[in-house]
Protein backbone atom coordinates (compact mmCIF):
# COMPACT_ATOMS: atom_id res chain seq x y z
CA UNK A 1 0.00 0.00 0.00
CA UNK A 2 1.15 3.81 -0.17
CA UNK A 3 0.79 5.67 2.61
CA UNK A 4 0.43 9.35 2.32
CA UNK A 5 1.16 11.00 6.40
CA UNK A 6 1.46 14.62 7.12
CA UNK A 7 3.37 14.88 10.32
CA UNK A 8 4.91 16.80 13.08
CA UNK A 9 8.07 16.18 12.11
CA UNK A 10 10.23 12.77 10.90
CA UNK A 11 13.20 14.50 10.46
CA UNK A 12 14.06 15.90 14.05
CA UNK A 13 14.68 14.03 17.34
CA UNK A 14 14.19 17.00 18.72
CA UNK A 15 12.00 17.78 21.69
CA UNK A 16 9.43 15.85 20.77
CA UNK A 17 8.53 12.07 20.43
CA UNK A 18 6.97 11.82 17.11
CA UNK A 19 10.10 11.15 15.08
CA UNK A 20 11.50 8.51 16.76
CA UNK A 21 8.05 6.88 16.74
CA UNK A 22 7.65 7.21 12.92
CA UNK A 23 11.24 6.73 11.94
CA UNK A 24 10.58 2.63 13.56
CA UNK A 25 6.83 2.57 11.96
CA UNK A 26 8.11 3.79 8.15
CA UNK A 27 11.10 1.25 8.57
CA UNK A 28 8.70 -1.42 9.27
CA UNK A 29 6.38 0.01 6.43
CA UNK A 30 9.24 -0.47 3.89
CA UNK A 31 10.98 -3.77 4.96
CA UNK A 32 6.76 -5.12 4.18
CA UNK A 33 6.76 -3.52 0.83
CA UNK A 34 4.83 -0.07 1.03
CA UNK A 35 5.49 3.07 0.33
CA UNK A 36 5.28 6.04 2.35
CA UNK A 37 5.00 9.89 1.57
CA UNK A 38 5.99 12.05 4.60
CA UNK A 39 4.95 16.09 4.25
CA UNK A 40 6.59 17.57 7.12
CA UNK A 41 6.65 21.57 7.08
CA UNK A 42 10.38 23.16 7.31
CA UNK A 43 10.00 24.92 10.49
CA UNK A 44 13.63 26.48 11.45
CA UNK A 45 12.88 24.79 15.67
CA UNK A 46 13.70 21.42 13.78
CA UNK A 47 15.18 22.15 10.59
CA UNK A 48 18.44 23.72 13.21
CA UNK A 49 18.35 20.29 14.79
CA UNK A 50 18.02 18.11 11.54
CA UNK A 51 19.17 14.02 12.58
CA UNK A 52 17.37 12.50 9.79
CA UNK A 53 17.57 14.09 5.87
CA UNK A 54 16.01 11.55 4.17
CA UNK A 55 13.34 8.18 4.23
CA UNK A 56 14.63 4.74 3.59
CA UNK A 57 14.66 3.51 -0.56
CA UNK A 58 10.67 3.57 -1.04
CA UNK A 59 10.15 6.07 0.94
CA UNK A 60 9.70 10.01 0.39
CA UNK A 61 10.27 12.56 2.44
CA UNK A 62 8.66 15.84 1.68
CA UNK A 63 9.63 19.32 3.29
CA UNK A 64 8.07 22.45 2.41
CA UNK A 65 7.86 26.16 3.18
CA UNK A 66 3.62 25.93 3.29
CA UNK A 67 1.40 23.85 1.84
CA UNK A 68 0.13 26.27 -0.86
CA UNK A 69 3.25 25.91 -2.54
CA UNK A 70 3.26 22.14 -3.03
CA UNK A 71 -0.58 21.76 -3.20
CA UNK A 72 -0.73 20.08 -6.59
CA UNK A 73 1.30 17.31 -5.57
CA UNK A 74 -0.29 16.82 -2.57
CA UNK A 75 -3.53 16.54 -4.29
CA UNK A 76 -2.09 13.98 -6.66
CA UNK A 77 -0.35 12.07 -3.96
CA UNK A 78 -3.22 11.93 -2.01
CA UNK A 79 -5.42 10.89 -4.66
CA UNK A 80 -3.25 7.91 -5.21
CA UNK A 81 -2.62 6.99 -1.76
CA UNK A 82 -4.35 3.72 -0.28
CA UNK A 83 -3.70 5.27 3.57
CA UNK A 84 -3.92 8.93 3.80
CA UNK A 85 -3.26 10.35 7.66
CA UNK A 86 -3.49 13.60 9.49
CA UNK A 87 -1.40 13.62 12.71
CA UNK A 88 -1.38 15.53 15.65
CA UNK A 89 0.24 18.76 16.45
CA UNK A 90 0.73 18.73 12.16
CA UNK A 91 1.40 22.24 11.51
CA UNK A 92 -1.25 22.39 8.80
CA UNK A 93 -3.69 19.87 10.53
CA UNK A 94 -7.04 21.38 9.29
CA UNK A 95 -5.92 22.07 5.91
CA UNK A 96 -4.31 18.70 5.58
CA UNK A 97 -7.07 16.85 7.16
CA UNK A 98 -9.82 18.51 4.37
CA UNK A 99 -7.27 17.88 1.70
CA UNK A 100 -7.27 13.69 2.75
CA UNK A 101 -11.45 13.87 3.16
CA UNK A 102 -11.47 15.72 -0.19
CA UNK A 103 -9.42 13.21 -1.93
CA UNK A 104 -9.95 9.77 -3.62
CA UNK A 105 -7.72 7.78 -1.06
CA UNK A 106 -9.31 4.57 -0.16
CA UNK A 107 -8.53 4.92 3.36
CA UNK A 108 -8.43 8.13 5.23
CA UNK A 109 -7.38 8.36 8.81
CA UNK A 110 -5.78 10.52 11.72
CA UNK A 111 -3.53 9.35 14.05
CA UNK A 112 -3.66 10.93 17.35
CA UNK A 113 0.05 11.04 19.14
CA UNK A 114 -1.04 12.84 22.00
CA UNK A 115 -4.75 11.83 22.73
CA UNK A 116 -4.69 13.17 26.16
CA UNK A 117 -3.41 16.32 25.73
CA UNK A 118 -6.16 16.68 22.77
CA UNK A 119 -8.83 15.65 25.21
CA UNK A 120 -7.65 17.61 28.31
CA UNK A 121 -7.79 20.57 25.41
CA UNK A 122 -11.53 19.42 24.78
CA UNK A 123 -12.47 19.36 28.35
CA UNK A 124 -11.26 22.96 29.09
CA UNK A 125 -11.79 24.86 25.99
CA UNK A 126 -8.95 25.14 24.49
CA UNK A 127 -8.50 25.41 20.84
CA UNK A 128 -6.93 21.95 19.28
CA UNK A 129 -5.42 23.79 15.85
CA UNK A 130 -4.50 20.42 14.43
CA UNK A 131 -8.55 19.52 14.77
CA UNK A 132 -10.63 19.42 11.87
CA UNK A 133 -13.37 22.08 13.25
CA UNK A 134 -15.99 19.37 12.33
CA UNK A 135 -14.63 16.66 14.51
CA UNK A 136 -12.97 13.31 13.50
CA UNK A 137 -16.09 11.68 12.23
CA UNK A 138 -15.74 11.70 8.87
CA UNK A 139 -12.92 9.61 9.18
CA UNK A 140 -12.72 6.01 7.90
CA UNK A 141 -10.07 5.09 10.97
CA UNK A 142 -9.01 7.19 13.66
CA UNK A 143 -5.94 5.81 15.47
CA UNK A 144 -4.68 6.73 19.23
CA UNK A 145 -1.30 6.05 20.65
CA UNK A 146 -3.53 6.10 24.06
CA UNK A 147 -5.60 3.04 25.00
CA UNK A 148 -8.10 2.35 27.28
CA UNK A 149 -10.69 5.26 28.15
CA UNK A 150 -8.79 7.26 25.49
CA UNK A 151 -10.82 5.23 22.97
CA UNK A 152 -14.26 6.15 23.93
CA UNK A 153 -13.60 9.51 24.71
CA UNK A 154 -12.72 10.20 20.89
CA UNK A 155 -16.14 8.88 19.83
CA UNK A 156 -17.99 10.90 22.24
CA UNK A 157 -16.22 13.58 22.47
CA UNK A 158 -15.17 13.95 18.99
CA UNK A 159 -17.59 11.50 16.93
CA UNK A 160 -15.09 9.06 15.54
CA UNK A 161 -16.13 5.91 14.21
CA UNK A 162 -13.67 2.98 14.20
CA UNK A 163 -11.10 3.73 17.02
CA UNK A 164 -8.26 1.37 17.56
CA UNK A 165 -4.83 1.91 19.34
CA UNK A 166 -1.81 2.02 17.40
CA UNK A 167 1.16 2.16 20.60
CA UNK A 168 4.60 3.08 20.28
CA UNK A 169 7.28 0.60 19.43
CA UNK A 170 11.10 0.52 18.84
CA UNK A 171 13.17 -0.79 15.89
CA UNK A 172 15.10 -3.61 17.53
CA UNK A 173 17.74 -2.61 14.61
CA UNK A 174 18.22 0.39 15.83
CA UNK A 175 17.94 0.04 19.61
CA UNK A 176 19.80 -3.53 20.76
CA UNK A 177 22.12 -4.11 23.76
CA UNK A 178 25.41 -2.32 23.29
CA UNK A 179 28.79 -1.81 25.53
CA UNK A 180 28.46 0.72 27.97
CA UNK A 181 30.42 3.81 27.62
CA UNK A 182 32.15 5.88 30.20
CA UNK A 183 30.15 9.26 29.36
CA UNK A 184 26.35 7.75 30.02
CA UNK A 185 27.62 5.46 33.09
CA UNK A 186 25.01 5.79 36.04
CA UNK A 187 23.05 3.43 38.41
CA UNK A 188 19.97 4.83 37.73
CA UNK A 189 19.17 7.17 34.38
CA UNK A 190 16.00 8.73 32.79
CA UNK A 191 15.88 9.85 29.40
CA UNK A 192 13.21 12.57 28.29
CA UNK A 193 12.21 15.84 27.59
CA UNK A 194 11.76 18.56 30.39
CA UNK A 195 7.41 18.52 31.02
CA UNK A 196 5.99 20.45 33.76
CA UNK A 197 3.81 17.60 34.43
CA UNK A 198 6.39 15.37 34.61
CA UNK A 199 8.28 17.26 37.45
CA UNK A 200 6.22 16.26 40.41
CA UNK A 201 7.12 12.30 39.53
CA UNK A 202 10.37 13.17 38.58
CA UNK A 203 11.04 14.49 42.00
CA UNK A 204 9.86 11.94 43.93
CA UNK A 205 11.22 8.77 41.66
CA UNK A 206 14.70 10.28 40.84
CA UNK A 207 15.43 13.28 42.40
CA UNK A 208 14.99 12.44 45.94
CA UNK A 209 16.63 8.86 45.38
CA UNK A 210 19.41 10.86 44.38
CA UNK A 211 19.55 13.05 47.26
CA UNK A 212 19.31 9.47 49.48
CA UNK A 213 22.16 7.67 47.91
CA UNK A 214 24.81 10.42 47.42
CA UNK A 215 27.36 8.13 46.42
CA UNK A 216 25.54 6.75 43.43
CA UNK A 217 25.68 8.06 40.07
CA UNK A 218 22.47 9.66 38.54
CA UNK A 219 22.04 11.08 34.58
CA UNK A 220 19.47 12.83 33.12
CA UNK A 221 19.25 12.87 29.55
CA UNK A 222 16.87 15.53 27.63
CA UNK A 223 16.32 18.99 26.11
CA UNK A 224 14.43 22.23 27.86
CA UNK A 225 15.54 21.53 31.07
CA UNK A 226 15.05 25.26 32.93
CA UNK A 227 17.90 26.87 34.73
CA UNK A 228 15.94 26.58 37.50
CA UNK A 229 15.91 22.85 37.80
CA UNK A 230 17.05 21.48 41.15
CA UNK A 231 20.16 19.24 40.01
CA UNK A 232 22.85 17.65 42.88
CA UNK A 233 26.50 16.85 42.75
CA UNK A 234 25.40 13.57 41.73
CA UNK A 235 23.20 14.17 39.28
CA UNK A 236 24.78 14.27 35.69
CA UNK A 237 22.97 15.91 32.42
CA UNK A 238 23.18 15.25 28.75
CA UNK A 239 21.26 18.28 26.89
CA UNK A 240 20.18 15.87 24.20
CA UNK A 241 20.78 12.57 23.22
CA UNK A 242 20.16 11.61 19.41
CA UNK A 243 18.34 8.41 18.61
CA UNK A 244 21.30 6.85 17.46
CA UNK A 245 23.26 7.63 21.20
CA UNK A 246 20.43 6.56 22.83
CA UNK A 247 21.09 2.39 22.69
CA UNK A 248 24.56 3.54 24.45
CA UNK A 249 22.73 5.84 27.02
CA UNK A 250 20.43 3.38 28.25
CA UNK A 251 23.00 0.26 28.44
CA UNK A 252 25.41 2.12 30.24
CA UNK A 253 22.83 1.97 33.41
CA UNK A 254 22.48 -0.33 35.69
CA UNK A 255 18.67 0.94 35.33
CA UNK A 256 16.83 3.14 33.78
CA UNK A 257 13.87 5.18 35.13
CA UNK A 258 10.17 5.96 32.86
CA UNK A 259 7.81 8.85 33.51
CA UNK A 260 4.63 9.21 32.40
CA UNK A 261 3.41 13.15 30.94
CA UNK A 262 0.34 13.29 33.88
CA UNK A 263 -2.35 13.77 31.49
CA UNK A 264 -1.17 10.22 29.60
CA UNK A 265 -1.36 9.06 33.27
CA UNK A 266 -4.68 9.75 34.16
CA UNK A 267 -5.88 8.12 31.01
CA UNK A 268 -3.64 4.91 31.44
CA UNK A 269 -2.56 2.09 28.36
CA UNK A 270 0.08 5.08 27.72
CA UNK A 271 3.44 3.55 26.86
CA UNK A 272 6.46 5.35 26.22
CA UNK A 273 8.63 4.60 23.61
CA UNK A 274 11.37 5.08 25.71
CA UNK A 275 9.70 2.04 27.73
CA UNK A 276 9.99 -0.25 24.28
CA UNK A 277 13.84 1.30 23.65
CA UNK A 278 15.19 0.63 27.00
CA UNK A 279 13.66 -3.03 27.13
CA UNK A 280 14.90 -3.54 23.45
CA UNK A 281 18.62 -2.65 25.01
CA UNK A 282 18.33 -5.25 27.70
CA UNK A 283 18.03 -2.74 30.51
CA UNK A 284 16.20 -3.23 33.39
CA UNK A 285 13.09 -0.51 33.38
CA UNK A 286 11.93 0.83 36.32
CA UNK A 287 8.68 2.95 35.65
CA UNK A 288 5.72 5.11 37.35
CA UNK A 289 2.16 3.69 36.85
CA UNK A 290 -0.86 3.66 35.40
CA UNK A 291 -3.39 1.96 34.59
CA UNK A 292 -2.67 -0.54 31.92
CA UNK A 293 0.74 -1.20 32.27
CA UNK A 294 0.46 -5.00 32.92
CA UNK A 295 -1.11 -4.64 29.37
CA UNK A 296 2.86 -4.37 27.63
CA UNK A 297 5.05 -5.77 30.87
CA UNK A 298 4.53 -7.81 33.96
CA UNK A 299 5.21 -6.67 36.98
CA UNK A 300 8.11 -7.58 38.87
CA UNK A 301 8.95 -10.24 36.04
CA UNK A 302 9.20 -7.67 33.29
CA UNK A 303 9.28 -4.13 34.50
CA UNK A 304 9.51 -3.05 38.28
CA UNK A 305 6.67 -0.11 38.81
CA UNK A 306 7.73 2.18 41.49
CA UNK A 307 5.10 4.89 43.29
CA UNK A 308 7.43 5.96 46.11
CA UNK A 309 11.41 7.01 46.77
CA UNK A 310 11.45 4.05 48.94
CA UNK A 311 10.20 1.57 46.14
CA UNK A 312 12.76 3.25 43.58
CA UNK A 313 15.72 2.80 46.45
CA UNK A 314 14.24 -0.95 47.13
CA UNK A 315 14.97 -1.60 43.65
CA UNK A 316 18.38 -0.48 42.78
CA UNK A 317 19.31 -2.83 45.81
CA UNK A 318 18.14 -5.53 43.69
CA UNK A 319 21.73 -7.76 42.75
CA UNK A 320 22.88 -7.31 39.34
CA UNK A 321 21.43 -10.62 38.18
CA UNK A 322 18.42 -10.35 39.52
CA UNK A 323 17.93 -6.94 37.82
CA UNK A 324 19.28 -8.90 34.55
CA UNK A 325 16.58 -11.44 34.52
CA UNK A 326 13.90 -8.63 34.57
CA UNK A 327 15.67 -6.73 31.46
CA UNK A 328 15.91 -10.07 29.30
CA UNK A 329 12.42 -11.00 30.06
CA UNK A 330 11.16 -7.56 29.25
CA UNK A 331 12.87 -7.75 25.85
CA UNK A 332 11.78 -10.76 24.94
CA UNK A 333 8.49 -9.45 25.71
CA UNK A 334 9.33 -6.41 23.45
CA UNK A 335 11.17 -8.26 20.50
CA UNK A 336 7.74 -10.95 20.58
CA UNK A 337 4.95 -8.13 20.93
CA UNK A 338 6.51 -4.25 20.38
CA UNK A 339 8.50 -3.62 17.28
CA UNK A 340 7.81 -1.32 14.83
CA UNK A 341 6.61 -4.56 12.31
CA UNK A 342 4.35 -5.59 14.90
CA UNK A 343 2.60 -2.16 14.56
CA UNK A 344 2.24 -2.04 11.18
CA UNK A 345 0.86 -5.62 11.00
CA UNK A 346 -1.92 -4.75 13.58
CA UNK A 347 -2.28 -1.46 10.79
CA UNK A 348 -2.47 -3.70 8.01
CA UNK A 349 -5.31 -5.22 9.70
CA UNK A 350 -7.36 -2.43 11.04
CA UNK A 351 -7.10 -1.11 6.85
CA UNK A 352 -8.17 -4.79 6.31
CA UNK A 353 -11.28 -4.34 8.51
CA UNK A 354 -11.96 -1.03 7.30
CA UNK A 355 -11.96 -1.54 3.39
CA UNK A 356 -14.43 -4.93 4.24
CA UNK A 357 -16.56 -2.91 6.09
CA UNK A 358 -20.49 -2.27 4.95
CA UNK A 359 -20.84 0.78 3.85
CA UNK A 360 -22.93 2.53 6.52
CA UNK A 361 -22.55 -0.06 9.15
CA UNK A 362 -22.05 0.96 12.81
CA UNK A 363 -18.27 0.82 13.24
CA UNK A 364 -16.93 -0.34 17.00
CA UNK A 365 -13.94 0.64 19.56
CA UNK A 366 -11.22 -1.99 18.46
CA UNK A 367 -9.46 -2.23 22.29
């Protein structure tokens, strides 16, 4: 099939956790034989911090200055495109989304990267500028990277018909155990972006740990970190860490600490990618919960969920083999059940459903 996506951004790592996502989906896309289309606008945030210039053989990737300029291909890619999708926090959602329901592509879809921050939006008032102003409805497939709750919520809220997840995953090419190096060494790292609602969690599962075991080694690895931010002697800080550094950053560790944005929280079946990255490395994952976890690991088999400094302390005391046995089970777990080709087979079959569908049939919540 061809795909036709209009993204955030597949280009730039940075700040954000869309490329990484679709940089693993598209190489899954292509090793399976379809094409894929990319229109990412050239905005000078992530065209300073370019790590990716071009797609895979098969695939195109297509930057421009506004969509006016290139609408004529557009319109003809579109037109020939099995898959056409709108994304979340697209620069030119509205636009792009009446372009795909204009067109003749046989499936047209968005894809919702950040479901709960579009719903928290909803529920206050706030205006959601990648939003068609009509809702999703006239959508053949609308596709969340939030489970769970998430689900209904987009057919009530914003009267889409057939709702399925689509999680994150990892490219086990890309992300694999690798020899530590001395720059990333730590007993305990987190990797992500600086979030307001992430601070609160981030105090209490890293920060204070830190402050408890002075003599261990703590790294932080992330961009927009304020001035402000409370960091200790033992607390060390990489500014960013590309996509290809981060298979070293995470197996330098004995573990490696997830947090969960709050609104992704409250809504639960919300997993990182950094969760499928770090378990694709072989690192042990320790992680804050929600609801839904058990869905992707077990706990205290797979993954060790930790609500308290105490619990996070508790489990760096763990011995080094038994914190080994939890990081090979969880990427077996990950290798079986979270890869980028296990994503697009589960979107091969929700197109499936959808093109078999009876025209004007009551379409369901695919959990």
């Amino acid at each position: 099939m061809h795909f036709a996506i209009f993204g955030l951004t597949v280009s730039s790592s940075w700040g954000n956790g869309h490329a990484t996502l679709w940089r693993s989906l598209i190489k899954a896309m292509l090793n399976r034989g379809h094409q894929v289309t990319f229109f990412e606008r050239d905005v000078p945030y992530y065209s300073s911090e370019r790590d990716l210039n071009a797609l895979p053989a098969g695939g195109t990737l297509c930057l421009y200055p506004d969509l006016a300029s290139i609408e004529p291909e557009v319109r003809r890619t579109l037109d020939h495109a099995d898959v056409a999708i709108s994304t979340s926090f697209c620069p030119d959602g509205p636009t792009a989304c009446d372009w795909i329901l204009n067109s003749d592509a046989r499936i047209k879809a968005f894809y919702d990267l950040d479901t709960p921050v579009t719903l928290d939006a909803l529920e206050t008032g706030g205006n959601v500028a990648y939003l068609p102003s009509e809702g999703l409805g006239a959508f053949d497939l609308v596709l969340s990277y939030t489970g769970g709750l998430a689900l209904e919520q987009l057919q009530s809220r914003l009267g889409a018909k057939r709702v399925a997840p689509l999680y994150g995953s990892v490219d086990p090419e890309s992300h694999h155990p690798v020899a530590p190096v001395e720059e990333y060494r730590a007993d305990l790292s987190y990797l992500g972006t600086y979030a307001a609602d992430r601070q609160e969690r981030l105090a209490r599962l890293f920060l204070e740990p830190a402050a408890r075991l002075p003599h261990a080694d703590f790294l932080i690895g992330g961009a927009q970190y304020p001035e402000s931010f409370p960091w200790a002697a033992n607390i060390a800080f990489k500014r960013h860490v590309p996509p290809t550094r981060h298979p070293a950053f995470f197996c330098s560790s004995r573990a490696t600490l997830n947090i969960t944005r709050a609104a992704m929280a409250r809504y639960g079946f919300c997993p990182s990618g950094r969760l499928f990255e770090a378990a694709a490395c072989g690192v042990p994952l320790l992680s804050d919960t929600w609801e839904g976890l058990d869905r992707f690991f077990e706990p205290g088999r797979e993954i060790l969920p930790v609500r308290t400094a105490d619990e996070v302390t508790q489990a760096l005391s763990l011995s080094d083999r038994e914190l080994q046995d939890i990081a090979a089970a969880a990427r077996a777990r990950t290798l079986a059940e979270h890869t980028g080709e296990c994503r697009v087979l589960e979107l091969e079959r929700l197109c499936a459903a959808v093109l078999q569908a009876v025209p004007g049939a009551a379409l369901e919540v695919v959990a």
